[in-house]
Protein backbone atom coordinates (compact mmCIF):
# COMPACT_ATOMS: atom_id res chain seq x y z
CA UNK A 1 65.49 -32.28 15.15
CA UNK A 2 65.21 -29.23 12.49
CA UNK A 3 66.59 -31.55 9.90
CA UNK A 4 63.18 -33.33 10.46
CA UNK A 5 61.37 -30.14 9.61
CA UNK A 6 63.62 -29.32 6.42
CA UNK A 7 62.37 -33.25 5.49
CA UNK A 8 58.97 -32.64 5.63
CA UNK A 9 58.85 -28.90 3.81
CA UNK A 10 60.64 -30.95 0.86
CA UNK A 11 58.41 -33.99 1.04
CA UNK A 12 55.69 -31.69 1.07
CA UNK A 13 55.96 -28.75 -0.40
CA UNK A 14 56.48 -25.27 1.30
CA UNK A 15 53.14 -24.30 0.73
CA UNK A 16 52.04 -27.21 2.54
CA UNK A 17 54.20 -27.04 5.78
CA UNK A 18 53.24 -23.43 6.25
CA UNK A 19 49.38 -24.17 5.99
CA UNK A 20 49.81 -27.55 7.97
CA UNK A 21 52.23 -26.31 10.53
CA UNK A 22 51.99 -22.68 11.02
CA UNK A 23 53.00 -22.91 15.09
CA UNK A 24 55.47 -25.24 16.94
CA UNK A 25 54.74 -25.31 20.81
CA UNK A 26 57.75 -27.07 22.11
CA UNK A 27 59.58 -27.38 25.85
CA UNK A 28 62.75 -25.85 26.23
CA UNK A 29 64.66 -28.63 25.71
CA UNK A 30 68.30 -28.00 24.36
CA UNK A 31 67.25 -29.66 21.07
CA UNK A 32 64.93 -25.85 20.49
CA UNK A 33 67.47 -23.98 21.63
CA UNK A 34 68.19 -22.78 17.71
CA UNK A 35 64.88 -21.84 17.47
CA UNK A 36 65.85 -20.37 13.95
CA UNK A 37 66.52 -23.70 12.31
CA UNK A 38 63.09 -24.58 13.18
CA UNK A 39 61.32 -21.04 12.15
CA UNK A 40 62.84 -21.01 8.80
CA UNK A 41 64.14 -23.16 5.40
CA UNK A 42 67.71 -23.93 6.23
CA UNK A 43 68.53 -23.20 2.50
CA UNK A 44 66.51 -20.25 1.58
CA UNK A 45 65.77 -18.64 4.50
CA UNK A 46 62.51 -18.25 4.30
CA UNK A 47 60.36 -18.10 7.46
CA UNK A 48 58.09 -21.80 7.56
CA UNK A 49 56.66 -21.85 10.79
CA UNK A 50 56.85 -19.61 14.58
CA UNK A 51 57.83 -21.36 17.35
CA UNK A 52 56.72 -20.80 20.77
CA UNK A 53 57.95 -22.62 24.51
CA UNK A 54 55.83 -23.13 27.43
CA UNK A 55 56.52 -22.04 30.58
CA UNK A 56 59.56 -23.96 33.02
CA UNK A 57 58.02 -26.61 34.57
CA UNK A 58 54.36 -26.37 32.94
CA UNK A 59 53.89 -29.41 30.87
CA UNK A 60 50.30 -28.95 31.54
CA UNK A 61 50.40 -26.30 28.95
CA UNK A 62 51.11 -29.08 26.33
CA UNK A 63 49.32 -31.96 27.54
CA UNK A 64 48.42 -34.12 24.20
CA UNK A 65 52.48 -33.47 24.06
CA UNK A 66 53.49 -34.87 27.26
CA UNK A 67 50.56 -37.94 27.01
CA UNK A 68 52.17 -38.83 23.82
CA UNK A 69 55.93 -39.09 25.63
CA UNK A 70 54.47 -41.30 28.23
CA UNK A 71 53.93 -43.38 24.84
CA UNK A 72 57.31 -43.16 23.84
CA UNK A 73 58.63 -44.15 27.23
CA UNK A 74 56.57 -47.16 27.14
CA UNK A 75 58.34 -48.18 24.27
CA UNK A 76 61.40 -46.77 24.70
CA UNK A 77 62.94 -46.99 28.06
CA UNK A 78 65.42 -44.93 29.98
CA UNK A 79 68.17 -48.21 29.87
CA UNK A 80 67.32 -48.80 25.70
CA UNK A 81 70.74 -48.53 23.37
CA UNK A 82 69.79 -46.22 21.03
CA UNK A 83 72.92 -46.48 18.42
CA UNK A 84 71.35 -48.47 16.22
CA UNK A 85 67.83 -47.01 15.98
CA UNK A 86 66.58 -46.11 12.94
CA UNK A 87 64.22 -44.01 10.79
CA UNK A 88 62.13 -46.90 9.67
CA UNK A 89 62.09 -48.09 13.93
CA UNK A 90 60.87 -44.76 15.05
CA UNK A 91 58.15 -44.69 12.26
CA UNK A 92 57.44 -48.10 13.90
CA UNK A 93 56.76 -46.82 16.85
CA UNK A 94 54.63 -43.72 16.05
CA UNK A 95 52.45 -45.81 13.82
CA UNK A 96 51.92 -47.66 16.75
CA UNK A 97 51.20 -44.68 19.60
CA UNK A 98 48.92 -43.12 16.78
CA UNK A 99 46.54 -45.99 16.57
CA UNK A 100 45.74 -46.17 19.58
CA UNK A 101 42.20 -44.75 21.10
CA UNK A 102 42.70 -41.81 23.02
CA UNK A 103 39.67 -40.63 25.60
CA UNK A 104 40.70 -37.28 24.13
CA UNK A 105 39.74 -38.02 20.60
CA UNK A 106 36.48 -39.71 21.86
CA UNK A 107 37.79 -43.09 21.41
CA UNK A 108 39.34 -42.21 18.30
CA UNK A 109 43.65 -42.51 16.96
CA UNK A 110 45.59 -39.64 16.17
CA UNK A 111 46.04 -41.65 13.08
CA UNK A 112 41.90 -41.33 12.41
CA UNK A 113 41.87 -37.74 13.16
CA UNK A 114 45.45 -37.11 10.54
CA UNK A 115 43.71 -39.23 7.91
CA UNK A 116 40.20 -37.04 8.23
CA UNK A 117 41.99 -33.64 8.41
CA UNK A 118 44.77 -34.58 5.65
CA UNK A 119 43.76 -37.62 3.90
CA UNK A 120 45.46 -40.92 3.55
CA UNK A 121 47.74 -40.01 0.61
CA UNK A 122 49.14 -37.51 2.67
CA UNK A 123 49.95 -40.10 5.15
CA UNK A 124 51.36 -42.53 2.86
CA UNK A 125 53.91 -39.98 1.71
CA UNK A 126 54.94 -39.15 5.13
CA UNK A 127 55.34 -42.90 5.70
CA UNK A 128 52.31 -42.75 8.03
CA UNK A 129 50.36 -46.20 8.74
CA UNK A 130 47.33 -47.59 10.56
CA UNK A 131 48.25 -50.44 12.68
CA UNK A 132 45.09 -52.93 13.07
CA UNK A 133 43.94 -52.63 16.92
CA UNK A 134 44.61 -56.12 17.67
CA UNK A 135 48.55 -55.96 16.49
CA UNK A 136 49.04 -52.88 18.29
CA UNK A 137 51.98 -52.83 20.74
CA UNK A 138 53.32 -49.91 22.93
CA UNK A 139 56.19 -52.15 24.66
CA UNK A 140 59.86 -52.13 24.09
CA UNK A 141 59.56 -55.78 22.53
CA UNK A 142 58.19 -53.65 19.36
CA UNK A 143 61.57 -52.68 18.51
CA UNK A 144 63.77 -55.43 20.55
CA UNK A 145 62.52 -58.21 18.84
CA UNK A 146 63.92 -59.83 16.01
């Protein structure tokens, strides 16, 4: 998970990641449990980002969180193989949970609101894309088929 965040600091700068992602609000999920890895550059040591966990058994204090895992599930179920997922699968899948509307957004993606806040070359560097409404699908044949 942390090698995720060193990706994106290099993709993006340092300056960027510390302006873009000052706060991390995570679970407590084993994956956190080096918190450090997360809060600062695995090669320079330099502190990126804080990260804070919600309460035990609280996931309304991250709701937009735990809304987007329902998501995930959809597409990704329990009984899926994961061996031979990939990068390019999982940025699949998350194009496809952030274009869709969400009553929270007032109709809007999370895809419309990233674009508006960071702009689409932003995006396109972090291998972001807008699916078209109509070829949208949050089912596991999105990665399953062939």
């Amino acid at each position: 998970m942390s090698s995720t965040m060193d990706y994106i600091e290099e993709k993006m700068g340092s300056i960027w990641f510390r302006e873009n992602i000052p706060i991390i609000l995570t679970d407590r999920g084993s994956e956190f449990e080096k918190w450090y890895m997360f809060e600062a550059n695995t090669k320079t040591g330099e502190i990126r980002c804080k990260i804070f966990y919600c309460d035990s058994m609280k996931p309304e204090q991250k709701p937009n969180c735990e809304n987007n895992h329902n998501y995930v599930r959809d597409i990704i179920d329990n009984d899926m193989d994961l061996s031979n997922v990939t990068q390019e699968t999982i940025d699949l899948a998350f194009n496809h949970i952030n274009s869709t509307p969400r009553k929270s957004l007032n109709g809007k993606t999370p895809y419309e609101l990233a674009e508006f806040i960071h702009g689409k070359e932003t995006l396109d560097k972090l291998n972001i894309k807008k699916i078209d409404p109509d070829e949208v699908t949050l089912s596991p044949d999105l990665i399953t088929k062939k």
